[in-house]
Protein backbone atom coordinates (compact mmCIF):
# COMPACT_ATOMS: atom_id res chain seq x y z
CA UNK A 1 130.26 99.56 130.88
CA UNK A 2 128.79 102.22 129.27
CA UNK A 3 125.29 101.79 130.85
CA UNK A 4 126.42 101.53 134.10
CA UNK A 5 127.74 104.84 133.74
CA UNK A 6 124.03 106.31 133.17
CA UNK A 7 122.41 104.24 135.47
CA UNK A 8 120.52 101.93 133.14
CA UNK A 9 120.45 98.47 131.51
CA UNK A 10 122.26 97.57 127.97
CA UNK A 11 119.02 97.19 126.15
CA UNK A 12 117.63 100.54 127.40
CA UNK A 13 120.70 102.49 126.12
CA UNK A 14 120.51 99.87 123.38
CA UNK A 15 116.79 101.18 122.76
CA UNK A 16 117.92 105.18 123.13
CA UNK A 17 120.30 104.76 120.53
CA UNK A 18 118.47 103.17 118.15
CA UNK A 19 115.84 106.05 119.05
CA UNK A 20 117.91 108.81 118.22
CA UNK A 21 119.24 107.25 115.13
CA UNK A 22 116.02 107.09 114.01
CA UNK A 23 115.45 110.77 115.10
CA UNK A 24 118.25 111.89 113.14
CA UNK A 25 117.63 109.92 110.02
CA UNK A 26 120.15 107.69 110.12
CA UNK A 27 117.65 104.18 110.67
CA UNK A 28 114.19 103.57 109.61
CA UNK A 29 111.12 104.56 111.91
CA UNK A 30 108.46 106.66 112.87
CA UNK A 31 109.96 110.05 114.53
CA UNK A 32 108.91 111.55 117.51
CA UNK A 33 106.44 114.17 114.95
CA UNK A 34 105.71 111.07 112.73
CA UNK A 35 104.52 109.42 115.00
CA UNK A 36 102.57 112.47 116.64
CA UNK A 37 101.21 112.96 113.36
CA UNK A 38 100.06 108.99 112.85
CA UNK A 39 97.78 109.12 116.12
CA UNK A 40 96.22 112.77 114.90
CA UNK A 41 95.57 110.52 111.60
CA UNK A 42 94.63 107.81 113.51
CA UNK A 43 92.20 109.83 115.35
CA UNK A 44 90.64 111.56 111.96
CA UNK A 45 90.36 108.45 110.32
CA UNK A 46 88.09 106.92 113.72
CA UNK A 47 85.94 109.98 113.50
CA UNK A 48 85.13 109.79 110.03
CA UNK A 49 84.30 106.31 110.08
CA UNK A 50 81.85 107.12 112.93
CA UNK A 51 80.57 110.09 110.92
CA UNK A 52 79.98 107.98 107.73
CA UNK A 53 78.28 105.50 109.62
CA UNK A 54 75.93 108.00 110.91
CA UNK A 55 75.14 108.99 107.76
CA UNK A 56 74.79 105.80 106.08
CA UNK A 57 72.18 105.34 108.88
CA UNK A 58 70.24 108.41 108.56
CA UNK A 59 70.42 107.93 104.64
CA UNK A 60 68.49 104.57 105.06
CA UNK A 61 66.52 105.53 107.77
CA UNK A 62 65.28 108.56 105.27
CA UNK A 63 65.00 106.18 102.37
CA UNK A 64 62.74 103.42 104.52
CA UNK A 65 60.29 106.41 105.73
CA UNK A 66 60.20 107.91 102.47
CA UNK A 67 59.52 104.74 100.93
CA UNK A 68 56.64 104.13 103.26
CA UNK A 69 54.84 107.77 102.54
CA UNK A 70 54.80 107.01 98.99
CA UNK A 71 53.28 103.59 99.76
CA UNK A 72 50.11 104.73 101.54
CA UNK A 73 50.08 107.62 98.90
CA UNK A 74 49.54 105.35 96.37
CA UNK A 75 47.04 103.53 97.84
């Protein structure tokens, strides 16, 4: 058998094959630089959503003190 030859099992030359079909466009799936490219999305997307949540935060923390000021100047 062919995987004998390399050293390996059938399902890991299975899985390199299906790899570099994938790699050279021939199957569907994320390439190596797609899926390099998902994770720096990934990553963007996390610190965004940690960023908005800050502000939504500070926005209501701002809103509740400002709130309060214009209480006690009114009375």
């Amino acid at each position: 058998m062919i995987a004998e030859k390399f050293g390996c099992s059938v399902a890991t030359l299975r899985d390199w094959v299906n790899w570099q079909a994938v790699e050279d466009g021939d199957r569907d799936g994320l390439t190596r630089s797609g899926r390099e490219a998902f994770k720096v999305l990934q990553r963007e997307n996390r610190e965004l959503t940690q960023a908005s949540e800050i502000l939504r935060k500070a926005s209501a923390f701002l809103q509740r003190r400002t709130s309060t000021a214009n209480a006690r100047d009114v009375h």
